[in-house]
C-alpha atoms as a PDB file:
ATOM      1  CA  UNK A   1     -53.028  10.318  16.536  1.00  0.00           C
ATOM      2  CA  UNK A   2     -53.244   9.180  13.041  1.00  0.00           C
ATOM      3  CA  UNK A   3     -55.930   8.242  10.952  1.00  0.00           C
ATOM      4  CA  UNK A   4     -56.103   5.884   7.371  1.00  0.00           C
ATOM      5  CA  UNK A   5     -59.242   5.135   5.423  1.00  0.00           C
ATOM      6  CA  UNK A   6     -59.144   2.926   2.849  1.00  0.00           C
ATOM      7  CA  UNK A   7     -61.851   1.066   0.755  1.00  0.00           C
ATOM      8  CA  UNK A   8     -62.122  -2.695  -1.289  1.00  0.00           C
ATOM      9  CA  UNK A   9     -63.308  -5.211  -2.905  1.00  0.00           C
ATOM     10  CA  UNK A  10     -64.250  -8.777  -1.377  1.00  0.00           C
ATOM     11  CA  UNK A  11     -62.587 -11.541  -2.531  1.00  0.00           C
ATOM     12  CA  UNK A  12     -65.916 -13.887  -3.316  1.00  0.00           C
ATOM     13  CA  UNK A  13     -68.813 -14.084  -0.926  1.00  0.00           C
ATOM     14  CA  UNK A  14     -67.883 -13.120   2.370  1.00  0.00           C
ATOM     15  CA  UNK A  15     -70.471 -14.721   4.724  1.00  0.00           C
ATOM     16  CA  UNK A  16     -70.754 -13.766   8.103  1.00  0.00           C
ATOM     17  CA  UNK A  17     -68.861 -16.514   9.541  1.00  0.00           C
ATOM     18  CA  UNK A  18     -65.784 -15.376   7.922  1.00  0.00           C
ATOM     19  CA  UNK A  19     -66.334 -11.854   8.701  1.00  0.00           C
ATOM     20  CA  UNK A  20     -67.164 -12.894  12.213  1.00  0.00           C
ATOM     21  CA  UNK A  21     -63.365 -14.589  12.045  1.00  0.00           C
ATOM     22  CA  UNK A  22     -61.823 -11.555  10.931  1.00  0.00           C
ATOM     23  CA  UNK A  23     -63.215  -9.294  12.954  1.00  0.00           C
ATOM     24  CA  UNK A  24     -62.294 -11.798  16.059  1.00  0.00           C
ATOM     25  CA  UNK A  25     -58.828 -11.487  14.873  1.00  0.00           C
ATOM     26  CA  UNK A  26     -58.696  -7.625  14.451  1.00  0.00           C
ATOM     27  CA  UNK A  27     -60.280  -6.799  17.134  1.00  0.00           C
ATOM     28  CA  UNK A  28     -57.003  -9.024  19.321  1.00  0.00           C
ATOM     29  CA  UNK A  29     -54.629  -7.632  17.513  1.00  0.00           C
ATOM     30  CA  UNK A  30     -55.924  -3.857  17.670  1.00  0.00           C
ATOM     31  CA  UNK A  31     -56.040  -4.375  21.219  1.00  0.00           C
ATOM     32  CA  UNK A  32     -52.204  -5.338  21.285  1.00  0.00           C
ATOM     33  CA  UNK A  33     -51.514  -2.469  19.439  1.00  0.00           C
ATOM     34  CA  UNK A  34     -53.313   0.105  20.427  1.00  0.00           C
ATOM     35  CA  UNK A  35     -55.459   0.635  17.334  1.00  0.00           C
ATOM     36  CA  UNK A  36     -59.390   1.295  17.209  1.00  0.00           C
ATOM     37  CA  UNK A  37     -61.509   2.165  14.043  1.00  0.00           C
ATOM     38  CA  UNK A  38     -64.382   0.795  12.041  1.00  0.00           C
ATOM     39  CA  UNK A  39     -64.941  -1.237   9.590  1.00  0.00           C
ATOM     40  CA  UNK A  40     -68.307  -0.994   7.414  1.00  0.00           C
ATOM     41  CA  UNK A  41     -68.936  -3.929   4.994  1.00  0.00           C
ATOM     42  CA  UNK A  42     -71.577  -2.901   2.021  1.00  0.00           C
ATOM     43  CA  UNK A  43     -72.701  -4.719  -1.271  1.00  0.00           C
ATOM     44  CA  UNK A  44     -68.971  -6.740  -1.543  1.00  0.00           C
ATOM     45  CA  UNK A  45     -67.278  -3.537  -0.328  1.00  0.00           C
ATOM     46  CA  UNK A  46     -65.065  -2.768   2.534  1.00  0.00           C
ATOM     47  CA  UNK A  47     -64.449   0.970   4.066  1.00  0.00           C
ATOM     48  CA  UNK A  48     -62.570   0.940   7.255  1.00  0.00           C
ATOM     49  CA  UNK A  49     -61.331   3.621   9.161  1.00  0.00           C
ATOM     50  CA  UNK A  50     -58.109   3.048  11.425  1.00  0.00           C
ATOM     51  CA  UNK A  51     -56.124   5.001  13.869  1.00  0.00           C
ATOM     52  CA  UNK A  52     -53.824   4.808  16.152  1.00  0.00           C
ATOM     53  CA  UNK A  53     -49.596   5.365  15.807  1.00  0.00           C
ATOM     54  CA  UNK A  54     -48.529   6.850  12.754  1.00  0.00           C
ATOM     55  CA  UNK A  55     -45.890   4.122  12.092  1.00  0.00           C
ATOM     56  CA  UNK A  56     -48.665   1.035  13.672  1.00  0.00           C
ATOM     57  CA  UNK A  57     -51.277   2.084  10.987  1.00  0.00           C
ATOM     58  CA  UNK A  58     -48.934   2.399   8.226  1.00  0.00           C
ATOM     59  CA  UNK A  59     -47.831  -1.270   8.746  1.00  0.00           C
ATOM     60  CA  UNK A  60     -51.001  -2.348   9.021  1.00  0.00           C
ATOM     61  CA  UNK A  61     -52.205  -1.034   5.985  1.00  0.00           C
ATOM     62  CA  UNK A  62     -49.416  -3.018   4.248  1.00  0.00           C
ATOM     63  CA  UNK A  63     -50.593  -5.655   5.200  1.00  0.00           C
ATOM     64  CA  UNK A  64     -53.891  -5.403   4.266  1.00  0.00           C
ATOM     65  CA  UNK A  65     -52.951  -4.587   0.853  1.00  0.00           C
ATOM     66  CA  UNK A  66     -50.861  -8.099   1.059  1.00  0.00           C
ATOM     67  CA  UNK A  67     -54.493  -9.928   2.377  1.00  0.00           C
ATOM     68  CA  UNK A  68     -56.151 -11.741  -0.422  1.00  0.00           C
ATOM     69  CA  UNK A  69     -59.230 -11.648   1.249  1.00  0.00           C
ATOM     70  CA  UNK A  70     -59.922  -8.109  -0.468  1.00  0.00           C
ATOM     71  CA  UNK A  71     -58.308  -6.694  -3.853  1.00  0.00           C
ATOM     72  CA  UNK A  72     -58.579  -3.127  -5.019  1.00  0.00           C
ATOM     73  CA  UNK A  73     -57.622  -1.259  -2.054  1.00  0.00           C
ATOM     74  CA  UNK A  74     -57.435   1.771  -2.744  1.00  0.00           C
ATOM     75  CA  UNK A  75     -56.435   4.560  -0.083  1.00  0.00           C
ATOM     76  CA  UNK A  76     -58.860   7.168   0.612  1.00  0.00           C
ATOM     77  CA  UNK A  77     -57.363   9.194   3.162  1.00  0.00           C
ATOM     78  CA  UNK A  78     -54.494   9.251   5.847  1.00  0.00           C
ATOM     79  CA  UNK A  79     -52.911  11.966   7.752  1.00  0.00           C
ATOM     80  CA  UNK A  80     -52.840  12.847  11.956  1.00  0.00           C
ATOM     81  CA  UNK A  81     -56.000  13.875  13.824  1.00  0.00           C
ATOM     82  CA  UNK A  82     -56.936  15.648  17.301  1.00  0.00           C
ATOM     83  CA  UNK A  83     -58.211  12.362  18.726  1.00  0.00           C
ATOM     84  CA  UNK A  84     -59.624   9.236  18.594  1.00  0.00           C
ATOM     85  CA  UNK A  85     -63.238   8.826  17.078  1.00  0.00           C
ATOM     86  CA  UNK A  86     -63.265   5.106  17.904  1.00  0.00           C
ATOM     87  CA  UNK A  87     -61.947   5.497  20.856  1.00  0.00           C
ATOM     88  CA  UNK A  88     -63.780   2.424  23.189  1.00  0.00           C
ATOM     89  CA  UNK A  89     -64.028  -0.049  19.883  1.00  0.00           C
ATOM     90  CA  UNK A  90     -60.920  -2.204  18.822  1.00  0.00           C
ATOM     91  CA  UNK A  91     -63.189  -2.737  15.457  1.00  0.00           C
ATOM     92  CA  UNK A  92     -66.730  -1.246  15.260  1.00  0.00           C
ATOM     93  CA  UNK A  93     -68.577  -3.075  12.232  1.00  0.00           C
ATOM     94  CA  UNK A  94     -71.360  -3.008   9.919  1.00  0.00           C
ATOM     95  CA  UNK A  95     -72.925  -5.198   7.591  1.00  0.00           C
ATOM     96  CA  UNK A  96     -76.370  -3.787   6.770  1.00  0.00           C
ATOM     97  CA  UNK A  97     -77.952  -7.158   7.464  1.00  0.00           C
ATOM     98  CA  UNK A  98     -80.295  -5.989   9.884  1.00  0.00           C
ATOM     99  CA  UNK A  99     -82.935  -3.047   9.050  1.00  0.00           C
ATOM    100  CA  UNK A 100     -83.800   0.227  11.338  1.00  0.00           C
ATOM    101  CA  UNK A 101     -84.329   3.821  10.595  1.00  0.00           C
ATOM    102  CA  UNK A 102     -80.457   4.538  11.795  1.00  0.00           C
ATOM    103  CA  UNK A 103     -78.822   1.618   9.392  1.00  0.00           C
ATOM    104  CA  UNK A 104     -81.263   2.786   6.698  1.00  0.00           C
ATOM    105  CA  UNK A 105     -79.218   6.549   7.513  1.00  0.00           C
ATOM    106  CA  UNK A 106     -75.872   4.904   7.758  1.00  0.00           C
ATOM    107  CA  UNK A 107     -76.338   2.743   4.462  1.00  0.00           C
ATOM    108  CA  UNK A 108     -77.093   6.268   2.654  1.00  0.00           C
ATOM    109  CA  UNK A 109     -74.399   7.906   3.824  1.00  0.00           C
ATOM    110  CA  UNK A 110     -72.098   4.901   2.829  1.00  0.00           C
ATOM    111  CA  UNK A 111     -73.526   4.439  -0.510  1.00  0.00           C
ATOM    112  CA  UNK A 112     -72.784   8.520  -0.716  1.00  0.00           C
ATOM    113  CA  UNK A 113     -69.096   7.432   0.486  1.00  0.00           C
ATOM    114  CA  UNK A 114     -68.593   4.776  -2.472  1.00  0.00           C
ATOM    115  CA  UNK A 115     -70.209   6.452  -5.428  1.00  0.00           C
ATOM    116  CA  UNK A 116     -67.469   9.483  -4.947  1.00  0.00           C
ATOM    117  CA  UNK A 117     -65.037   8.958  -1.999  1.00  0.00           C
ATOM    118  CA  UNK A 118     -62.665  11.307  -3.350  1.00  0.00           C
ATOM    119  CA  UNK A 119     -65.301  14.301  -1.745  1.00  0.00           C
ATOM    120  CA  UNK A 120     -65.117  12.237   1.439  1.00  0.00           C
ATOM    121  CA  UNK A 121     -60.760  12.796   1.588  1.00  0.00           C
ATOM    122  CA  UNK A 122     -59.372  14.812   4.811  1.00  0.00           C
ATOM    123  CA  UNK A 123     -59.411  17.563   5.966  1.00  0.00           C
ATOM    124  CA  UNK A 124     -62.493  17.608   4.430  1.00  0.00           C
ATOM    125  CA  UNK A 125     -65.149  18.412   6.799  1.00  0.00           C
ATOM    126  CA  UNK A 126     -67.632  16.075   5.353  1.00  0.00           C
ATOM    127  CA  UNK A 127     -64.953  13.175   5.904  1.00  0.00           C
ATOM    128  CA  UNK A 128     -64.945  13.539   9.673  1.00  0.00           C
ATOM    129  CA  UNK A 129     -68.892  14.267   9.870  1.00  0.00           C
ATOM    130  CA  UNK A 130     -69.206  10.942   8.428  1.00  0.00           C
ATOM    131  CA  UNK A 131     -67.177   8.709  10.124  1.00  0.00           C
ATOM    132  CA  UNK A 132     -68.587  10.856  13.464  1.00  0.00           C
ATOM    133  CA  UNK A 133     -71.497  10.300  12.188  1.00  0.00           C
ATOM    134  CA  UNK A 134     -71.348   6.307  11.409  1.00  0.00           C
ATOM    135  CA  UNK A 135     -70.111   6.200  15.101  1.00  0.00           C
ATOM    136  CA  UNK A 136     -72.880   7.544  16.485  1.00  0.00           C
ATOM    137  CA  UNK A 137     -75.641   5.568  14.615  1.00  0.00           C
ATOM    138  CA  UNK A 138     -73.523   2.140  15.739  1.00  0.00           C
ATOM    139  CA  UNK A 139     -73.123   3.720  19.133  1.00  0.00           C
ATOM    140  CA  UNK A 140     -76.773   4.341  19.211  1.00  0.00           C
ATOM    141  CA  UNK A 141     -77.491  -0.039  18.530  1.00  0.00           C
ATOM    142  CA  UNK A 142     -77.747  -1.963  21.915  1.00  0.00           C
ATOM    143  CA  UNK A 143     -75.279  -4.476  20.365  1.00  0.00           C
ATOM    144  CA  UNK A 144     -71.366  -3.751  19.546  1.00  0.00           C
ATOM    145  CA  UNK A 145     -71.372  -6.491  16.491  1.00  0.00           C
END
């Protein structure tokens, strides 16, 4: 199994019709392909976390730095894991939009993320408590956005 986290910027205003669209069109073609992950949208930002084949993730992280939906992608972290942390979700996703104690948790932790993702690299532990983490909290919601 291998794993890629990378963070950006959103081109404009991303509503959530257009996320909605994206995510509709991930989430079909991570099924074809065997990929899972999440993606976490914050304040204009993007963090997603994607696994699957080594050689399936790599190509589709080139072509998300070809998408001019985002710019400054920046690469946060790849390398093979034990197993999958998304394993049931072709795309988890948050936007923040709604409020509860467990977003309020998952918002800190992401805001942690952004200000200095370089702590947040693999093997780090902290990296996989957080994405564990962020699982858990979205597992915990009654709805899979």
């Amino acid at each position: 199994m291998f794993n890629l986290v990378y963070q950006s910027k959103a081109s404009g205003n991303f509503d959530h019709s257009q996320i909605r669209k994206l995510l509709e069109q991930a989430r079909q073609s991570n099924k074809q392909k065997e990929i899972t992950g999440c993606l976490l949208y914050y304040r204009g930002e993007f963090v997603q976390y994607l696994e699957g084949g080594q050689e399936t993730i790599i190509d589709l992280f080139e072509q998300i730095q070809n998408d001019p939906r985002h710019y400054k992608i920046r690469l946060i972290s790849s390398g093979k894991s034990g197993c999958r942390e998304f394993e049931s979700w072709e795309m988890a996703y948050e936007d923040f939009m709604g409020k509860n104690d467990h977003l309020q948790f998952l918002e800190l932790l992401l805001s942690s993320f952004l200000e200095k993702p370089r702590k947040c690299m693999d093997p780090n532990p902290s990296s996989v408590y957080f994405w564990r983490t962020a699982r858990r909290l979205l597992e915990s919601r009654t709805v899979n956005k």
